[in-house]
C-alpha atoms as a PDB file:
ATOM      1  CA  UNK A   1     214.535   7.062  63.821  1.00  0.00           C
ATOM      2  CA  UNK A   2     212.516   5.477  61.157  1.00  0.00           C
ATOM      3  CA  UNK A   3     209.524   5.152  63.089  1.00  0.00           C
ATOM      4  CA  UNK A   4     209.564   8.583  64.193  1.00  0.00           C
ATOM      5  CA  UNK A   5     210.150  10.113  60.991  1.00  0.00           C
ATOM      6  CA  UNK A   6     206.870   7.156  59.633  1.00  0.00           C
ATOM      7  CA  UNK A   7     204.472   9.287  62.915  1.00  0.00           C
ATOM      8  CA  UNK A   8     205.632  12.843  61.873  1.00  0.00           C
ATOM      9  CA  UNK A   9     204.499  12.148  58.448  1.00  0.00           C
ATOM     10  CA  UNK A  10     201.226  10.591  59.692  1.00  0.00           C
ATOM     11  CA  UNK A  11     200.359  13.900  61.622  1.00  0.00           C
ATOM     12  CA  UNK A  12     201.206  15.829  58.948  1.00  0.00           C
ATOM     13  CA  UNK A  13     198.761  13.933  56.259  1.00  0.00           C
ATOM     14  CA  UNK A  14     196.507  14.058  59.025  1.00  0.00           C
ATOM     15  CA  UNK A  15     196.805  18.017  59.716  1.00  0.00           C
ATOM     16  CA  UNK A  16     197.202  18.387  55.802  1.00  0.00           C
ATOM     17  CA  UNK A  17     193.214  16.425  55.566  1.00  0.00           C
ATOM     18  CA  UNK A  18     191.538  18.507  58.668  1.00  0.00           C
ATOM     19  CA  UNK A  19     193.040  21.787  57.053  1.00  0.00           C
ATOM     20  CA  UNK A  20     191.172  20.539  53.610  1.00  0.00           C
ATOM     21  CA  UNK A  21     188.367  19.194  55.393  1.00  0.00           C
ATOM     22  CA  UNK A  22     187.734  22.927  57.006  1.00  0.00           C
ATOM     23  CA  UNK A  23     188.149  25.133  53.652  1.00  0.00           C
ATOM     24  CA  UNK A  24     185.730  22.634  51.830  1.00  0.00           C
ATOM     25  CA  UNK A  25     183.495  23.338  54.491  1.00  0.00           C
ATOM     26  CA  UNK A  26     184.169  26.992  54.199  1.00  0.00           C
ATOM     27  CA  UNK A  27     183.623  27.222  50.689  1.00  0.00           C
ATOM     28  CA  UNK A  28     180.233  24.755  50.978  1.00  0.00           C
ATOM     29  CA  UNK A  29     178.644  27.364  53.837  1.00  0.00           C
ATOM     30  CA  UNK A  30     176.633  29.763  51.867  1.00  0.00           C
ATOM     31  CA  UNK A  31     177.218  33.695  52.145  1.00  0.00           C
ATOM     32  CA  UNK A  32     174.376  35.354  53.929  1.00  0.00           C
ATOM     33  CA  UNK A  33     172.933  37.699  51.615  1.00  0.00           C
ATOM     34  CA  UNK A  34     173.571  41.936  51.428  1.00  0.00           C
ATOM     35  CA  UNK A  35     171.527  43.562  53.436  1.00  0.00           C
ATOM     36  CA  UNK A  36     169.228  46.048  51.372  1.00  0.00           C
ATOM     37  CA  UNK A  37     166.591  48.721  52.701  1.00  0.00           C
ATOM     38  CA  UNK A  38     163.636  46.424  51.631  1.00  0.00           C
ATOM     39  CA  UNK A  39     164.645  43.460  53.673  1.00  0.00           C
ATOM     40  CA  UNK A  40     163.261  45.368  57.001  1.00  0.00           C
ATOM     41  CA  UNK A  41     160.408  46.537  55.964  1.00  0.00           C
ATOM     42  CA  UNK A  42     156.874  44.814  55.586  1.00  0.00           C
ATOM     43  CA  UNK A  43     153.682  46.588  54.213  1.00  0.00           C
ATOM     44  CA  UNK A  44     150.823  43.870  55.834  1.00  0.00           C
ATOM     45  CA  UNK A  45     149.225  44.159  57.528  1.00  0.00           C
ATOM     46  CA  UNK A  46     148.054  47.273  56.801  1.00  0.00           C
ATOM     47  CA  UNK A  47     147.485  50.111  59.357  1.00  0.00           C
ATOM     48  CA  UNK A  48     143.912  50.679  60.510  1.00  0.00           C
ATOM     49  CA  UNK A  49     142.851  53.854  59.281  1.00  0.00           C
ATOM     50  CA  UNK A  50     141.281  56.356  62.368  1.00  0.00           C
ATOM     51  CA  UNK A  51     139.927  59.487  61.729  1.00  0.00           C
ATOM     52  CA  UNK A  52     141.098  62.115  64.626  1.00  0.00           C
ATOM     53  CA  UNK A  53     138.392  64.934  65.245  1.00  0.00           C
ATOM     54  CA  UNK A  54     139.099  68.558  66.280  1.00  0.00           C
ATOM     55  CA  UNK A  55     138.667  70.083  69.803  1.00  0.00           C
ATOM     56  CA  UNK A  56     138.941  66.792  71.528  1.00  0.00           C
ATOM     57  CA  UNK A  57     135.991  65.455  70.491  1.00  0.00           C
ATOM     58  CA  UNK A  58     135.468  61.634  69.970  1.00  0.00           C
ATOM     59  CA  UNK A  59     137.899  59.478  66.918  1.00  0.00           C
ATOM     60  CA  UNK A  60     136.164  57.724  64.466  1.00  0.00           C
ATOM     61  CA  UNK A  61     136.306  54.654  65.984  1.00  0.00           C
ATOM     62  CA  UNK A  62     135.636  55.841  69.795  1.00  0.00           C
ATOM     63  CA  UNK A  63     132.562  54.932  71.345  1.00  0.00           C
ATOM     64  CA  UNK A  64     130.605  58.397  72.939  1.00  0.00           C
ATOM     65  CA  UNK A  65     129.707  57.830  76.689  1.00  0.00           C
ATOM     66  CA  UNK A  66     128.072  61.256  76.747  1.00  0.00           C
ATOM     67  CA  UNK A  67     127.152  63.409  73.862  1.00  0.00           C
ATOM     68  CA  UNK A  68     125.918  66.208  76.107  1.00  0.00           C
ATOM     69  CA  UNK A  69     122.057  65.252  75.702  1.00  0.00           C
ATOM     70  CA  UNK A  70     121.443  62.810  77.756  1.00  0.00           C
ATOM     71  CA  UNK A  71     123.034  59.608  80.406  1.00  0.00           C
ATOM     72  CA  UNK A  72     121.474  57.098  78.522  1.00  0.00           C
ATOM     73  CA  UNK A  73     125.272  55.008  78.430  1.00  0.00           C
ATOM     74  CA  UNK A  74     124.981  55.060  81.929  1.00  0.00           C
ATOM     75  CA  UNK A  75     123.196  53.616  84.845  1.00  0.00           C
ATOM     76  CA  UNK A  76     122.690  53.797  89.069  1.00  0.00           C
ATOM     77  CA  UNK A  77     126.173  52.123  90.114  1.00  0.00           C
ATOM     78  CA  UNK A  78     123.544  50.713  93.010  1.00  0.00           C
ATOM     79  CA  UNK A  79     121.019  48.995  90.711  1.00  0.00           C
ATOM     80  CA  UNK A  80     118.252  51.311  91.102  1.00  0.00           C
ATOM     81  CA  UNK A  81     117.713  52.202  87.461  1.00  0.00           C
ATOM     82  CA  UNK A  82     119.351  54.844  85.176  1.00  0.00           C
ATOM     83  CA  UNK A  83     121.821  57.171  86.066  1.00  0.00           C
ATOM     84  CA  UNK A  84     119.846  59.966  87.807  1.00  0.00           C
ATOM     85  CA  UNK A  85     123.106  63.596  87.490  1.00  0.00           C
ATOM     86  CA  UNK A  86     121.300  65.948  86.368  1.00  0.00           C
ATOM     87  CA  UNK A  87     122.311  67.331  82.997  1.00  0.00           C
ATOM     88  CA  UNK A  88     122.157  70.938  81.266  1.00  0.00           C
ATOM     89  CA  UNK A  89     124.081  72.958  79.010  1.00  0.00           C
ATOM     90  CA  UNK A  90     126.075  70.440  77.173  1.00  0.00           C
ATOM     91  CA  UNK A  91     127.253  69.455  80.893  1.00  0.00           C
ATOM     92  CA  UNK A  92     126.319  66.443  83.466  1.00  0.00           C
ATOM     93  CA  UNK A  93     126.670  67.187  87.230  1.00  0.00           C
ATOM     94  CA  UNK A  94     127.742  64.952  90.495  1.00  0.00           C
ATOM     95  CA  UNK A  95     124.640  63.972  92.268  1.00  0.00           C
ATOM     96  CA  UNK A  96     122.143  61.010  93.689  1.00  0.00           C
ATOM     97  CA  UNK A  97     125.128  58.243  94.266  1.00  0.00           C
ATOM     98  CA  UNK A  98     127.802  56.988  92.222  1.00  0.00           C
ATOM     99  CA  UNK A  99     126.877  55.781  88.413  1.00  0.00           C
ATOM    100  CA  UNK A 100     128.864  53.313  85.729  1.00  0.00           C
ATOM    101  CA  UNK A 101     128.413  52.673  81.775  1.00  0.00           C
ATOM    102  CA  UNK A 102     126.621  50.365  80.613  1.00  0.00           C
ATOM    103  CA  UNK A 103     128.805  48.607  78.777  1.00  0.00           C
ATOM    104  CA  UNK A 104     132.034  47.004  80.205  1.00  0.00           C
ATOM    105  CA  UNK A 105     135.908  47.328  79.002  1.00  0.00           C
ATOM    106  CA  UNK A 106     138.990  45.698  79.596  1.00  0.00           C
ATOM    107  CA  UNK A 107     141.880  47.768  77.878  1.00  0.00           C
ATOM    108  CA  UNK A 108     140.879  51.242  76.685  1.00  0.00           C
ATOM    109  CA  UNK A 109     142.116  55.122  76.098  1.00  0.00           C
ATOM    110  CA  UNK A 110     139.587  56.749  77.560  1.00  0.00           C
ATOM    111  CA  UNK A 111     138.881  60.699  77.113  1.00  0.00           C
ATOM    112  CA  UNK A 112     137.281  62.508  79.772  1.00  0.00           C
ATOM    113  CA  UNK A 113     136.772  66.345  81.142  1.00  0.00           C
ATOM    114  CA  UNK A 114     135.733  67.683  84.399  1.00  0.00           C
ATOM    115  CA  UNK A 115     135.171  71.290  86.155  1.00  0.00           C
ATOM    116  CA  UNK A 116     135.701  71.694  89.801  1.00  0.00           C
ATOM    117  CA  UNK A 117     132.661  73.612  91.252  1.00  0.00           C
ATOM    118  CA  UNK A 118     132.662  77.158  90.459  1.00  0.00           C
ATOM    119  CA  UNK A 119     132.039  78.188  94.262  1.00  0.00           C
ATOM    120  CA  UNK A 120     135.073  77.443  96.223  1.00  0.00           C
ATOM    121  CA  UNK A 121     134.311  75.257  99.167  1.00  0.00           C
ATOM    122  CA  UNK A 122     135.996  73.115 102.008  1.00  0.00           C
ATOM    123  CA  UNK A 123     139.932  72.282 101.586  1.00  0.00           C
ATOM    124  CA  UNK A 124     142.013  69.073 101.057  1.00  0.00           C
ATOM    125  CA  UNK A 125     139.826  66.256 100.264  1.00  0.00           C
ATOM    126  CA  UNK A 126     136.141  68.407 100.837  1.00  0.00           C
ATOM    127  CA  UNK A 127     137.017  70.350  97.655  1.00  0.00           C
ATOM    128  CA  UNK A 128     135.854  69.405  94.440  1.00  0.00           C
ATOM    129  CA  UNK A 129     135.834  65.528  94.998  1.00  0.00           C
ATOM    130  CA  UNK A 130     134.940  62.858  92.802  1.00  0.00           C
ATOM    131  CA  UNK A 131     136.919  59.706  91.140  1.00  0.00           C
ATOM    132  CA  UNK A 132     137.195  57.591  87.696  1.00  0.00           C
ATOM    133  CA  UNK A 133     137.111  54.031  88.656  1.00  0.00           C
ATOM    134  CA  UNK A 134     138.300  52.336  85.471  1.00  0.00           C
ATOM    135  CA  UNK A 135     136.880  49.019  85.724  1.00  0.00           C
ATOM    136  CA  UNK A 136     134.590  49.763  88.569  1.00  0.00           C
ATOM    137  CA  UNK A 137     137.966  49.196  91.219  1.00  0.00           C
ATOM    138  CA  UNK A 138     140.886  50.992  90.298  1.00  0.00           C
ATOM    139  CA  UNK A 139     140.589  55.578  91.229  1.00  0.00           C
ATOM    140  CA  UNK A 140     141.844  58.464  89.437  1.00  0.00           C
ATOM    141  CA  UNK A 141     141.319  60.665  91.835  1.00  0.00           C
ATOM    142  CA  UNK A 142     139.420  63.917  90.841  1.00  0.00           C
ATOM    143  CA  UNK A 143     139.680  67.066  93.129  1.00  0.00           C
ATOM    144  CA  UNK A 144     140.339  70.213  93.176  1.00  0.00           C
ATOM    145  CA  UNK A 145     144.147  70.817  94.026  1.00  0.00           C
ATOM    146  CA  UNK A 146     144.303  74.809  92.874  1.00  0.00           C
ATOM    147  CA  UNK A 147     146.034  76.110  95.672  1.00  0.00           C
ATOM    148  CA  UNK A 148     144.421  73.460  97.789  1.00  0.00           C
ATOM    149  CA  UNK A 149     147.107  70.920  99.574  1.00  0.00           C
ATOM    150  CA  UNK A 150     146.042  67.301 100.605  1.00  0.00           C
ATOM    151  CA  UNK A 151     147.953  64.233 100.912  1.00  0.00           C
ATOM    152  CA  UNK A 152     150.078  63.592  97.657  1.00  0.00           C
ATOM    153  CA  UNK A 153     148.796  59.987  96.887  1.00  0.00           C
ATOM    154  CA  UNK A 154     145.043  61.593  97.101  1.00  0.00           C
ATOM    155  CA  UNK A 155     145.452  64.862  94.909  1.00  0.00           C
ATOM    156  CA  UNK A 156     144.046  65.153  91.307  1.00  0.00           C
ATOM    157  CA  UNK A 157     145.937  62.456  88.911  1.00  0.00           C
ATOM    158  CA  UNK A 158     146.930  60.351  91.729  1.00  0.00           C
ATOM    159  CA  UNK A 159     146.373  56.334  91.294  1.00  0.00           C
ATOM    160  CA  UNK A 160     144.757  56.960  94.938  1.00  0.00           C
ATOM    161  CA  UNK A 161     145.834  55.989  98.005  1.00  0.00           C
ATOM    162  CA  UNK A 162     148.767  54.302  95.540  1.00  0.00           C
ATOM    163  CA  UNK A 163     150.789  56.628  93.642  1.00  0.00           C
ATOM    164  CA  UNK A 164     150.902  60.428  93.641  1.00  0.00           C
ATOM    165  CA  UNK A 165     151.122  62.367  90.435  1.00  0.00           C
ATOM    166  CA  UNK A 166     154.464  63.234  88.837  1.00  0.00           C
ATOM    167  CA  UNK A 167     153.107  66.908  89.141  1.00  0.00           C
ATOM    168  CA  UNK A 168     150.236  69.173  90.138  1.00  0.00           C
ATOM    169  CA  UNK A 169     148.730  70.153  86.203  1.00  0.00           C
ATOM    170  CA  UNK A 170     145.446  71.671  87.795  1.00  0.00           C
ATOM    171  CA  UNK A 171     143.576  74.637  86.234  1.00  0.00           C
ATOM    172  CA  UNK A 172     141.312  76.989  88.451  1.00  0.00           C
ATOM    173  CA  UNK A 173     138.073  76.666  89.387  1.00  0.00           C
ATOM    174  CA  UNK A 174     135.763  77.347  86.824  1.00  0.00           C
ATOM    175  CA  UNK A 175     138.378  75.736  84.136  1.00  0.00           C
ATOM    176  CA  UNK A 176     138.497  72.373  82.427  1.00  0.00           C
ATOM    177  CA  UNK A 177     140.135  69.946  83.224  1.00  0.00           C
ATOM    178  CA  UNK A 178     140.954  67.461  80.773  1.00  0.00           C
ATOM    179  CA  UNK A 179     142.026  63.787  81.475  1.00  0.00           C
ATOM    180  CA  UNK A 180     143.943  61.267  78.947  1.00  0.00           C
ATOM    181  CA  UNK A 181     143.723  57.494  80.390  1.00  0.00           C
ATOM    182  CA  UNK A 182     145.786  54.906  78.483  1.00  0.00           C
ATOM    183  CA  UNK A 183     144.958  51.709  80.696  1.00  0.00           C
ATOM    184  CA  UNK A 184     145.817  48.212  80.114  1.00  0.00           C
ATOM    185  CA  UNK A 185     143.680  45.541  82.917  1.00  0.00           C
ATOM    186  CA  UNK A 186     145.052  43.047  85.043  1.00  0.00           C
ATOM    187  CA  UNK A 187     145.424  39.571  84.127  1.00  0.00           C
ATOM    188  CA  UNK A 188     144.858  36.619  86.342  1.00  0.00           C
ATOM    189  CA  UNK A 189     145.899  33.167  86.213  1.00  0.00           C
ATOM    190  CA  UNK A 190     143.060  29.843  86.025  1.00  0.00           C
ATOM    191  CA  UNK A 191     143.738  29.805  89.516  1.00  0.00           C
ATOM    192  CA  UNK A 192     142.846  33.085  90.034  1.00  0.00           C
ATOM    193  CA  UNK A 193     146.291  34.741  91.230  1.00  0.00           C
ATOM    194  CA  UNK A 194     147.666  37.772  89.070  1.00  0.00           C
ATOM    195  CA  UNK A 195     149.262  37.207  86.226  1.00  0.00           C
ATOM    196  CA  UNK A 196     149.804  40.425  85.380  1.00  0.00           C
ATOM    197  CA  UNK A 197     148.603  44.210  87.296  1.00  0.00           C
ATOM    198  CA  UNK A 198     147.116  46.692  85.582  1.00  0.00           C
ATOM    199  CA  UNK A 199     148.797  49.743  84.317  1.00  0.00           C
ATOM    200  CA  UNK A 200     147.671  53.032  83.645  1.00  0.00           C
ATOM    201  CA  UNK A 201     149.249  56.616  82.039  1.00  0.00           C
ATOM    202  CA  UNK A 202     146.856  59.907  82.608  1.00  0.00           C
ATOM    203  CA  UNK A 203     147.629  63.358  81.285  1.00  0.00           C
ATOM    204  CA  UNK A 204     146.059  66.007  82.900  1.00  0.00           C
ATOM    205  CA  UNK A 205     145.868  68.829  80.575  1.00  0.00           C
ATOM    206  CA  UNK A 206     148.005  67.496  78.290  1.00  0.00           C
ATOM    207  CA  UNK A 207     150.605  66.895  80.739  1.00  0.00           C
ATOM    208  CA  UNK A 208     151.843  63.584  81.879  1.00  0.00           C
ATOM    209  CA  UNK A 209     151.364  62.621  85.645  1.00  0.00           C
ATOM    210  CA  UNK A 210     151.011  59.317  85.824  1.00  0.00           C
ATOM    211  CA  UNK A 211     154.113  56.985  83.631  1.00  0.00           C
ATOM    212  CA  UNK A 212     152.821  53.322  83.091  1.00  0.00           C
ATOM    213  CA  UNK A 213     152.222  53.047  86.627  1.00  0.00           C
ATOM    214  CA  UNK A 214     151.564  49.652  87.775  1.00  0.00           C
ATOM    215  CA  UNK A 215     148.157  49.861  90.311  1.00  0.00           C
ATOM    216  CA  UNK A 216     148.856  47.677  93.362  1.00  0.00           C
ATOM    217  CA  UNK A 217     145.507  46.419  93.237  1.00  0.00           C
ATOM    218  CA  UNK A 218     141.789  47.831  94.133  1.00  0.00           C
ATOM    219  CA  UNK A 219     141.419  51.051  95.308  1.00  0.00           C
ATOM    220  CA  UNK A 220     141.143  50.709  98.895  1.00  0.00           C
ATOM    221  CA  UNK A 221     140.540  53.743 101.205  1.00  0.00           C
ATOM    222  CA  UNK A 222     141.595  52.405 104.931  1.00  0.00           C
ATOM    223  CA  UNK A 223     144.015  49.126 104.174  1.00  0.00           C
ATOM    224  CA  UNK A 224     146.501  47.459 101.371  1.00  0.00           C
ATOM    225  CA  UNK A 225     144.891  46.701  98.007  1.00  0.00           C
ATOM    226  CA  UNK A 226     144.887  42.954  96.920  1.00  0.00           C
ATOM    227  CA  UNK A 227     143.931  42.105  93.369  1.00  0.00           C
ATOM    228  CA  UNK A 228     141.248  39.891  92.922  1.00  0.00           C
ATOM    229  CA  UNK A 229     140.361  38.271  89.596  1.00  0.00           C
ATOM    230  CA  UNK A 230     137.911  39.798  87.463  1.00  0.00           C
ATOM    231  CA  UNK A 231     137.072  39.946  83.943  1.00  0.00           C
ATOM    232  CA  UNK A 232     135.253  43.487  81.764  1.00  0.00           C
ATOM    233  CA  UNK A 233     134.265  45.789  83.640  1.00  0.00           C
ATOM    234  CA  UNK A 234     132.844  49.172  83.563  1.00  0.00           C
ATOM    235  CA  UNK A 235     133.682  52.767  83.947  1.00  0.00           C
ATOM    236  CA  UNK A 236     132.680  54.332  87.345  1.00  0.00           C
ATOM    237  CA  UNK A 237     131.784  58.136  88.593  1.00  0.00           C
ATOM    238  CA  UNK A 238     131.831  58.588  92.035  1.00  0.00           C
ATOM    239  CA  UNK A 239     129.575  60.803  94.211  1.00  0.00           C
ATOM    240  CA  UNK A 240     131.664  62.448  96.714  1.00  0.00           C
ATOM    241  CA  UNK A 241     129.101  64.777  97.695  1.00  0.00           C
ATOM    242  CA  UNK A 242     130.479  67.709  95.928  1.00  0.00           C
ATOM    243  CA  UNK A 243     129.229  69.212  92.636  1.00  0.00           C
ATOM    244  CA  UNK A 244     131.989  68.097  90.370  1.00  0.00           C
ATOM    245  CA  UNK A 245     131.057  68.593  86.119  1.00  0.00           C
ATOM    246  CA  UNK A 246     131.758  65.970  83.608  1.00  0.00           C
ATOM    247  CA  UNK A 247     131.500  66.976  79.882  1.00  0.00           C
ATOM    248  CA  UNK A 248     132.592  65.076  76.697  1.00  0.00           C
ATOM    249  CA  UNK A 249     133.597  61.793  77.559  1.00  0.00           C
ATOM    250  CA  UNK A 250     134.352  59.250  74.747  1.00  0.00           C
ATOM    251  CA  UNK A 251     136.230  55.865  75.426  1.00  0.00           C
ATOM    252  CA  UNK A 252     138.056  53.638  72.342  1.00  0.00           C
ATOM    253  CA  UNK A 253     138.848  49.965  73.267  1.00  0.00           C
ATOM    254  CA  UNK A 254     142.116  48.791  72.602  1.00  0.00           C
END
C-alpha cells in the first residue's frame, strides 16, 4: 500500500513540474504584435511614372515602329534591304513580301491598327489577309471576318491554326481595326527543351479575344507546332497578297 501511495505521489510531482514547465513556457513565448494598417503596406520601390497619350497614340516610354512618315524601323523579312510597302497618307500598305523591325523583343505590349481593303474581294481566307508574327514565329491572324466565315482557329484574333478567338470583334471594311497584344516569350531550358510557352492576350477593338492563351509552339500552316529554342526576336508583317493597311504601331518592352 505504501509503495503505491510513494508512485501516485511521484506522478503527481511529476504532472505538477510538466504543468509548470508548459505555463513558463507560455508566459516566455512572446505575443505577436497587433496588426495595424501600416504593417502591409510598403512605399519602395517606387512606381515608374508613364505618361499615357490620347487617341491611342504611343506612352511615354513606348518605342514608335511607324510614325506615319516613313518604314525606316523596318526591313525586307528576306534580306534584300529595307522594307519596300508603300506608304501614303499617314498609312503603310501590304506589298513586295513579308517585312520585320529592326530591332528584336522578347516580352512586350504591343499596339497596332489595321484596315481591311476597302474593295471587297475573295471570301474565307482570300479576304483581307495578313498576320503579326510576334517574334518572327508565333501569328495573329489578320483578315477580314465581316460577314466573311472561315475556319475558327484562322479568323481575325485567332493564335492561328491554334486557338480561335473568344469572339468575332471585327469592324467593316473601310474601318479600323485596332489590336492590343500583351505577350510574354517562351523560355527554354540549357538543353534547349521548353521551360516555359509563350502566352499572349489580344483585344480587338477593345474587346478581349484571346485570355492568356498559351501558343503551342510556331505557327505552322500544314502540321503540329513544336517549340524550338530561341532568344529576341522581331516583329513580323506578312504579305498575303492582299492589300491589308497598317497605321500607328508603337511597341513598349516589358
Amino acid at each position: 500500500m505504501k509503495s503505491n501511495l510513494s508512485k501516485r505521489a511521484a506522478f503527481a510531482a511529476i504532472a505538477l513540474g510538466l504543468l509548470a514547465y508548459t505555463n513558463t513556457q507560455a508566459q516566455e513565448t512572446p505575443k505577436p504584435p497587433k496588426m495595424v494598417p501600416e504593417m502591409t503596406e510598403f512605399w519602395e520601390p517606387a512606381v515608374r511614372v508613364v505618361t499615357p497619350a490620347a487617341n491611342n497614340a504611343a506612352p511615354s516610354d513606348a518605342i514608335v515602329l511607324f510614325d506615319g512618315k516613313d518604314l525606316s524601323q523596318w526591313k525586307a523579312k528576306d534580306g534584300s534591304g529595307e522594307a519596300k510597302w508603300q506608304v501614303k497618307n499617314n498609312v503603310f500598305t501590304v506589298g513586295k513580301g513579308d517585312i520585320s523591325t529592326n530591332k528584336e523583343f522578347e516580352d512586350f505590349q504591343l499596339h497596332i491598327e489595321w484596315s481591311a481593303p476597302d474593295e471587297v474581294k475573295g471570301e474565307s481566307q482570300g479576304r483581307g489577309n495578313s498576320g503579326i508574327f510576334l517574334q518572327d514565329r508565333y501569328e495573329v491572324q489578320v483578315l477580314d471576318n465581316y460577314n466573311n466565315r472561315t475556319y475558327s482557329n484562322g479568323q481575325a484574333g485567332s493564335i492561328y491554326k491554334q486557338h480561335r478567338p473568344l469572339v468575332n470583334a471585327m469592324r467593316q471594311p473601310s474601318e479600323w481595326n485596332v489590336y492590343d497584344i500583351i505577350y510574354t516569350a517562351p523560355r527554354f531550358k540549357e538543353d534547349g527543351s521548353m521551360f516555359t510557352p509563350a502566352r499572349v492576350t489580344v483585344l480587338h477593338n477593345g474587346v478581349l479575344v484571346q485570355n492568356n492563351t498559351e501558343v503551342k509552339g510556331p505557327t505552322e500552316y500544314i502540321g503540329l507546332p513544336e517549340y524550338k529554342a530561341h532568344g529576341k526576336a522581331p516583329i513580323s508583317l506578312q504579305d498575303h497578297g492582299n492589300p491589308v493597311q497598317y497605321r500607328n504601331v508603337w511597341i513598349r518592352e516589358l
